[in-house]
C-alpha atoms as a PDB file:
ATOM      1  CA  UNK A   1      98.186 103.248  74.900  1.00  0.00           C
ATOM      2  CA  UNK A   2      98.402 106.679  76.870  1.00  0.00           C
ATOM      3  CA  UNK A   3     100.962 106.239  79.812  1.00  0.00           C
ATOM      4  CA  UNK A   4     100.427 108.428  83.168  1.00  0.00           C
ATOM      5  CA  UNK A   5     102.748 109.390  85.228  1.00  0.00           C
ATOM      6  CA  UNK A   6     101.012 110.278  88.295  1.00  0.00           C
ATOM      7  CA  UNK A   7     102.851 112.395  91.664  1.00  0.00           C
ATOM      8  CA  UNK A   8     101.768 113.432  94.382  1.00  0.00           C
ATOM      9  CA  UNK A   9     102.756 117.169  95.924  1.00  0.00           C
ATOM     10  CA  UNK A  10     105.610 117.486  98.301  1.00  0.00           C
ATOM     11  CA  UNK A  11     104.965 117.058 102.340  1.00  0.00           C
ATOM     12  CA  UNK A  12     103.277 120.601 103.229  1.00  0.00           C
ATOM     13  CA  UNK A  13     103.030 122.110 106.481  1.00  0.00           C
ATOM     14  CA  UNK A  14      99.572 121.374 107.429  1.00  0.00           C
ATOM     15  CA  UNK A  15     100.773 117.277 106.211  1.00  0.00           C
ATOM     16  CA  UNK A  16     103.434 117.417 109.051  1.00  0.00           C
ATOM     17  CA  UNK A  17     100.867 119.096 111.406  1.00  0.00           C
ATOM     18  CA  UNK A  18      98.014 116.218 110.666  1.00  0.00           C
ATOM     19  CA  UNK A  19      95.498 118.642 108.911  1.00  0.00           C
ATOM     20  CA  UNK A  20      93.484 117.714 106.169  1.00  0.00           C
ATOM     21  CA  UNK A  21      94.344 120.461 103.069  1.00  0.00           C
ATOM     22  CA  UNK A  22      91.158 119.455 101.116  1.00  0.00           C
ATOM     23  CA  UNK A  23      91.711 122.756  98.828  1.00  0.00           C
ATOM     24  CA  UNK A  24      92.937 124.934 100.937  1.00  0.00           C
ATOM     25  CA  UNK A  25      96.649 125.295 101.330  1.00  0.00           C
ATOM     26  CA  UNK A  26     100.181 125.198 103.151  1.00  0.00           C
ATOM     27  CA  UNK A  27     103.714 125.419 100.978  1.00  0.00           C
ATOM     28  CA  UNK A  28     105.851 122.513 101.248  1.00  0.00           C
ATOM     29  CA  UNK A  29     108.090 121.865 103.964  1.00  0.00           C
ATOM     30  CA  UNK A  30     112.024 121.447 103.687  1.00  0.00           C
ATOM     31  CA  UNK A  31     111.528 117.660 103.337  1.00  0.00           C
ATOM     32  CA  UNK A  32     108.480 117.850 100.689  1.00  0.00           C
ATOM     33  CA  UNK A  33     110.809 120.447  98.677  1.00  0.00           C
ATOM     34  CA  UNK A  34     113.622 117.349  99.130  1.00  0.00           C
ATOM     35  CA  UNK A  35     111.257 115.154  97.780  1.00  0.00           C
ATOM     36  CA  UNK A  36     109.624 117.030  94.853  1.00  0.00           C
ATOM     37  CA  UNK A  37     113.222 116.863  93.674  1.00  0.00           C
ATOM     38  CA  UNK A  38     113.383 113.322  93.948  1.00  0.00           C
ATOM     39  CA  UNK A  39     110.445 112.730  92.229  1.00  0.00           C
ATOM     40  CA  UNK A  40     111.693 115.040  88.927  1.00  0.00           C
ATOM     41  CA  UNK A  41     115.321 113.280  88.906  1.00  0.00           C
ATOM     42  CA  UNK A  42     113.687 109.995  89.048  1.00  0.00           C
ATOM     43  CA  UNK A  43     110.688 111.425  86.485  1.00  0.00           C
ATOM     44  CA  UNK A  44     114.174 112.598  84.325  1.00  0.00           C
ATOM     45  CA  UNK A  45     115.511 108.868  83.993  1.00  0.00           C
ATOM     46  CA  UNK A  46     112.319 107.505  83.556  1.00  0.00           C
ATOM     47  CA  UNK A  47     111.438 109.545  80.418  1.00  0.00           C
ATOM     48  CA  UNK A  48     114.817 108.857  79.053  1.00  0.00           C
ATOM     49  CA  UNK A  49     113.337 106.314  77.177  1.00  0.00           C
ATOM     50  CA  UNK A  50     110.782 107.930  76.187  1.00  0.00           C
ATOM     51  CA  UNK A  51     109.533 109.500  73.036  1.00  0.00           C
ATOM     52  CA  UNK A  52     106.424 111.574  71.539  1.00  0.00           C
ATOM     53  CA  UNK A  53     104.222 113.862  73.241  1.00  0.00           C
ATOM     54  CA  UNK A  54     104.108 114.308  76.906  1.00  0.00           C
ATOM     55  CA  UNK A  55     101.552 116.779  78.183  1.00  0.00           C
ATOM     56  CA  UNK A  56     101.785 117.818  82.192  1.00  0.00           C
ATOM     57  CA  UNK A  57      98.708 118.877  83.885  1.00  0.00           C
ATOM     58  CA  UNK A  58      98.848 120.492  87.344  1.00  0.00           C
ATOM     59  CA  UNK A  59      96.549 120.800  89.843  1.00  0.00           C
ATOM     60  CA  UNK A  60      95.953 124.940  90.456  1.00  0.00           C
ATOM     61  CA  UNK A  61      96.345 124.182  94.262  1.00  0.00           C
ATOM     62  CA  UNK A  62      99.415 126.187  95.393  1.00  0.00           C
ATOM     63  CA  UNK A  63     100.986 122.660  97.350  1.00  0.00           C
ATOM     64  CA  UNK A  64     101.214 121.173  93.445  1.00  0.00           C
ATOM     65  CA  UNK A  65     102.240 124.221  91.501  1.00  0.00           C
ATOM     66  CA  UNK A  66     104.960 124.635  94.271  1.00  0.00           C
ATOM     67  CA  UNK A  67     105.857 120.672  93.799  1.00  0.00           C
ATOM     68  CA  UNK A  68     105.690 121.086  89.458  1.00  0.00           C
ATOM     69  CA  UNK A  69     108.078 123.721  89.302  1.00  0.00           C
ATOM     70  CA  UNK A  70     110.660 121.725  91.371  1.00  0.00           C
ATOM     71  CA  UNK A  71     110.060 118.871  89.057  1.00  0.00           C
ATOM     72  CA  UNK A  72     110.474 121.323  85.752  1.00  0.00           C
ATOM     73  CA  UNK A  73     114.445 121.481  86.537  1.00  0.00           C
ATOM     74  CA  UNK A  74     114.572 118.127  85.658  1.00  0.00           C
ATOM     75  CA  UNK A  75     112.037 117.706  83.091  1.00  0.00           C
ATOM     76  CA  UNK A  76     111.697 120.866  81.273  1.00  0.00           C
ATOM     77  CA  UNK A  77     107.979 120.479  79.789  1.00  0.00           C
ATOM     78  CA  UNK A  78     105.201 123.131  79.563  1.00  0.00           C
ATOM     79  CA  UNK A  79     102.198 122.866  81.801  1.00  0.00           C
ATOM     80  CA  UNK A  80      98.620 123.425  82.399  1.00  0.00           C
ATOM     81  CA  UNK A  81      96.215 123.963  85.124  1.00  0.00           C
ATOM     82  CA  UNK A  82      93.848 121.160  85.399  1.00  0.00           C
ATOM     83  CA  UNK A  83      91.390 121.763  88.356  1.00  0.00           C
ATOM     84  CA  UNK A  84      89.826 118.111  87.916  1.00  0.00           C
ATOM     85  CA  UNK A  85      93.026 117.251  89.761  1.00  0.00           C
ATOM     86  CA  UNK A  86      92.495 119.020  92.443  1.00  0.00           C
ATOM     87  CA  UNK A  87      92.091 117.656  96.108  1.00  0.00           C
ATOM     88  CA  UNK A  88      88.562 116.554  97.165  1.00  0.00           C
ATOM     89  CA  UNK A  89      87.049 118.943  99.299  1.00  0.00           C
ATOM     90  CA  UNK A  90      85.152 118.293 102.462  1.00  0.00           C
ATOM     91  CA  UNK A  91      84.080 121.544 102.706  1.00  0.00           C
ATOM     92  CA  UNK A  92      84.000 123.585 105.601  1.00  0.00           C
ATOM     93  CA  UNK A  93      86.359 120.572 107.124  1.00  0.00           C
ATOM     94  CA  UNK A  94      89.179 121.887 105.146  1.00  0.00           C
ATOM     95  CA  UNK A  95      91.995 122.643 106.858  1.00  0.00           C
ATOM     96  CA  UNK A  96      91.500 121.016 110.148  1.00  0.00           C
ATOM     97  CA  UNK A  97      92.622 117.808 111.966  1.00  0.00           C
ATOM     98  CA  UNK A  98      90.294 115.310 112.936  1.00  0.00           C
ATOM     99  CA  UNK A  99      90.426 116.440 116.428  1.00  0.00           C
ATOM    100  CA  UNK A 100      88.864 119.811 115.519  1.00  0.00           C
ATOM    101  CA  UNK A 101      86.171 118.307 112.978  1.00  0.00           C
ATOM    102  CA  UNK A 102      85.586 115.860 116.008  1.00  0.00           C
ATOM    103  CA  UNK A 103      84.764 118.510 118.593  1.00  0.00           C
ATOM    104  CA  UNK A 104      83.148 121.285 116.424  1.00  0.00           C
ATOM    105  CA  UNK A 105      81.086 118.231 114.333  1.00  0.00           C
ATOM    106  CA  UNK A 106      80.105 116.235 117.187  1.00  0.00           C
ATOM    107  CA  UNK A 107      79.593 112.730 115.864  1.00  0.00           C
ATOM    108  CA  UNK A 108      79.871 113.027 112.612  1.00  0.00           C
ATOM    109  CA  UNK A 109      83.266 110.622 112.438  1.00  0.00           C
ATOM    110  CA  UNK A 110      81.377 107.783 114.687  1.00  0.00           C
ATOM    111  CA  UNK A 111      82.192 104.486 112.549  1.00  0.00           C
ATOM    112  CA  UNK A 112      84.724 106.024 110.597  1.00  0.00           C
ATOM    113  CA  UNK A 113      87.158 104.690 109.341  1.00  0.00           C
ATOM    114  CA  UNK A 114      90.529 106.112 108.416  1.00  0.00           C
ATOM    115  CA  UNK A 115      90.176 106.087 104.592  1.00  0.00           C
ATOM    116  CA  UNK A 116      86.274 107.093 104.694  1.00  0.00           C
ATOM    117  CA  UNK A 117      86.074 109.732 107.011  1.00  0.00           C
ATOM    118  CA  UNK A 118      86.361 112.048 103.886  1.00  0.00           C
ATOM    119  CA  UNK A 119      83.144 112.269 102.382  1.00  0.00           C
ATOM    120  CA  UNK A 120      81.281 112.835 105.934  1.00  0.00           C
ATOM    121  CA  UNK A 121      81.425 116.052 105.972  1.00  0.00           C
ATOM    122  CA  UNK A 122      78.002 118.055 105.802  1.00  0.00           C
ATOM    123  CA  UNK A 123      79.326 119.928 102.688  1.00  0.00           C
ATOM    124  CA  UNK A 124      82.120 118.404 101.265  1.00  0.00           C
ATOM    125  CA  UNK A 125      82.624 116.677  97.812  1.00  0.00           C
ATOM    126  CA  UNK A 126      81.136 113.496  97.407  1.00  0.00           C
ATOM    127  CA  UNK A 127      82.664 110.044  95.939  1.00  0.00           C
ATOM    128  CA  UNK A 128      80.502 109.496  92.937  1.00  0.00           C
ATOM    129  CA  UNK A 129      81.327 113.699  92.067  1.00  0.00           C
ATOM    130  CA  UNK A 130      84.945 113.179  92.598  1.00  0.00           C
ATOM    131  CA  UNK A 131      84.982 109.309  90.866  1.00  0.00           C
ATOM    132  CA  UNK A 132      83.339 111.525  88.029  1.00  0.00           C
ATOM    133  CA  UNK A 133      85.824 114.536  87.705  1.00  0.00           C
ATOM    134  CA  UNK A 134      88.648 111.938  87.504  1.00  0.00           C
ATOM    135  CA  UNK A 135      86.507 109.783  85.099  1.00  0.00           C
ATOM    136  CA  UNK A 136      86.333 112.859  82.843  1.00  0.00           C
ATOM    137  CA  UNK A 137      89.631 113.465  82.560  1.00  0.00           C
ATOM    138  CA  UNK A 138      91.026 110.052  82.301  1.00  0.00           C
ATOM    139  CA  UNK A 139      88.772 110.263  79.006  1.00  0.00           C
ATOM    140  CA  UNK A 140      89.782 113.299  77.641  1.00  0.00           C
ATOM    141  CA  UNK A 141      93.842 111.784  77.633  1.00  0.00           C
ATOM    142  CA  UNK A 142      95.469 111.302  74.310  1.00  0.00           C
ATOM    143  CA  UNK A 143      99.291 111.266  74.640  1.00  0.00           C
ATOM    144  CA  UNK A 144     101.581 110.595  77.553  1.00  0.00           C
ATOM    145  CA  UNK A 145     101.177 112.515  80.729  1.00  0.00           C
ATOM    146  CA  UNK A 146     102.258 113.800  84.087  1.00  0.00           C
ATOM    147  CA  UNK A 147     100.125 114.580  86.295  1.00  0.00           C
ATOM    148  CA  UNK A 148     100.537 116.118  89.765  1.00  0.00           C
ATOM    149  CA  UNK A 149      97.899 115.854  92.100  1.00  0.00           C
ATOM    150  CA  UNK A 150      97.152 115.348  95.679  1.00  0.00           C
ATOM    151  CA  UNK A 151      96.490 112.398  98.075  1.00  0.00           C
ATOM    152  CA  UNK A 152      93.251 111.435  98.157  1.00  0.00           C
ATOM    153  CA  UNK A 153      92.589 112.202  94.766  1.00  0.00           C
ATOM    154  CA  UNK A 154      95.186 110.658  93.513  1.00  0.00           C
ATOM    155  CA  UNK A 155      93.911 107.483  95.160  1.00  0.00           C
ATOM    156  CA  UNK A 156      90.606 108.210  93.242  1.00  0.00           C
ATOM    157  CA  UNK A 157      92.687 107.881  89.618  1.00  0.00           C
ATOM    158  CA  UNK A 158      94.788 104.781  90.521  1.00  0.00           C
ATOM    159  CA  UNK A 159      91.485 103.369  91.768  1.00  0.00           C
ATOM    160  CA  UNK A 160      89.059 104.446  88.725  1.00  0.00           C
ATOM    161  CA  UNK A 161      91.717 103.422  86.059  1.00  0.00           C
ATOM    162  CA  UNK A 162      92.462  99.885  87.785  1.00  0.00           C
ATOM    163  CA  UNK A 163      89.035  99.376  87.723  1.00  0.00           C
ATOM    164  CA  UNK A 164      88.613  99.164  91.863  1.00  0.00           C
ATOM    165  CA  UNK A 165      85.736  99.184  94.466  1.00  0.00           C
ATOM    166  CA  UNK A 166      85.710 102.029  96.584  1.00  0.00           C
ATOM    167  CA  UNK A 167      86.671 100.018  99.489  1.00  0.00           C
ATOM    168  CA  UNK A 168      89.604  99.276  97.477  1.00  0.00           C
ATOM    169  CA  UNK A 169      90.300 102.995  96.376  1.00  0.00           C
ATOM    170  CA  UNK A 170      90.400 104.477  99.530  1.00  0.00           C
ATOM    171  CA  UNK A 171      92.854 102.084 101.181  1.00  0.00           C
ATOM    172  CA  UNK A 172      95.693 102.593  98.575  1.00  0.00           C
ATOM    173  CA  UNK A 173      98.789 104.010  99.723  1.00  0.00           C
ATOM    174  CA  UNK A 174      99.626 107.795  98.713  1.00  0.00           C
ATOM    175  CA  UNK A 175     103.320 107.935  99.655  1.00  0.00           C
ATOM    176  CA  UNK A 176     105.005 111.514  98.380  1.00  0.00           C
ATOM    177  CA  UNK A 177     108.163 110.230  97.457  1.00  0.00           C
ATOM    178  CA  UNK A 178     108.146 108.736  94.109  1.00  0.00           C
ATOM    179  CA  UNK A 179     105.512 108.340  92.016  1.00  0.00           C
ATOM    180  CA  UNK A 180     103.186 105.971  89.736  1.00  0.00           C
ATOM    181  CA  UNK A 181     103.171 104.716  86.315  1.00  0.00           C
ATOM    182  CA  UNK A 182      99.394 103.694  85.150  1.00  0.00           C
ATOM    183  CA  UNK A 183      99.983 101.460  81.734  1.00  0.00           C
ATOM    184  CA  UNK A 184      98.239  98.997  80.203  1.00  0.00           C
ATOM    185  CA  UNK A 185      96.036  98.977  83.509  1.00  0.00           C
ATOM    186  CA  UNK A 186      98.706  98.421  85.694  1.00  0.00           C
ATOM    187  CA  UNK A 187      99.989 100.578  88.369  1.00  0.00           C
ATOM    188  CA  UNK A 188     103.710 100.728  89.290  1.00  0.00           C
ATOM    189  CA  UNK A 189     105.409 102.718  91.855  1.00  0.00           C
ATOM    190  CA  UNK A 190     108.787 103.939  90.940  1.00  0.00           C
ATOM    191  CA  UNK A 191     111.149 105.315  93.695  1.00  0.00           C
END
């Protein structure tokens, strides 16, 4: 069974600052450089023990390219864009705190919660077309992989390959130190 090895980019400036990247972008701060490298020396020992194929797929936003070449000092394997695993986008709410979408969106966040607020926006991404981009590519794997990703979307794979409600998608943790290992439907956290 194909094993995926799934991080999350380093903090970024706009992370620190409270705004939602969506897919535009900030570099990594200090700390998320710190803990890109933590994630590659613990991705090192993990795949250790491992042997065959490993392909590593990158999300083309800067915040994950900036994250996968920290991690390639430790684990020296050739990657690939792969814009499925890009950030969901809310559109012209990219890039702004929820302060800002608040005052220039009047109402829009009433009954909000803190894990749906995302797909509110008047043009943004919606669930189902996100749920379906990471559906698509969850099909396409074959071998062992890393992929780096981003937040919210990386809730959106945990949650489609565990089988999840939306609900239950949404409320998962995204920490960016560490990172996850989906086999045999499971989900494990290594840190």
């Amino acid at each position: 069974m194909t094993i995926i090895f799934l991080l999350r980019h380093g903090e970024t400036i706009w992370n620190a600052a409270g705004r939602f990247q969506g897919q535009k972008d900030s570099p990594l701060t200090e700390r998320g450089r710190r803990q890109a490298d933590q994630a590659g020396k613990l991705l090192g020992r993990e795949l250790e023990r491992h042997t065959g194929e490993i392909d590593v797929h990158v999300s083309p936003l800067g915040r994950a390219k900036e994250t996968a070449a920290r991690i390639a000092r430790y684990v020296p394997v050739a990657s690939c864009d792969e814009p499925r695993l890009m950030e969901v986008t809310t559109g012209s709410w990219d890039g702004m705190t929820h302060y800002e979408i608040d005052m220039e969106y009047p109402g829009m966040l009433e009954g909000a919660d803190a894990f749906n607020w995302f797909f509110r926006s008047p043009d943004g991404e919606t669930f189902d077309a996100a749920c379906a981009r990471v559906k698509e590519w969850l099909s396409q794997l074959r071998s062992t992989t890393i992929a780096i990703s981003h937040g919210l979307t990386g809730r959106l794979i945990r949650g489609v390959y565990l089988g999840l409600s939306r609900e239950e998608m949404l409320e998962l943790p995204v920490p960016q130190t560490g990172f996850y290992r989906l086999q045999n439907g499971q989900a494990h956290l290594i840190e």
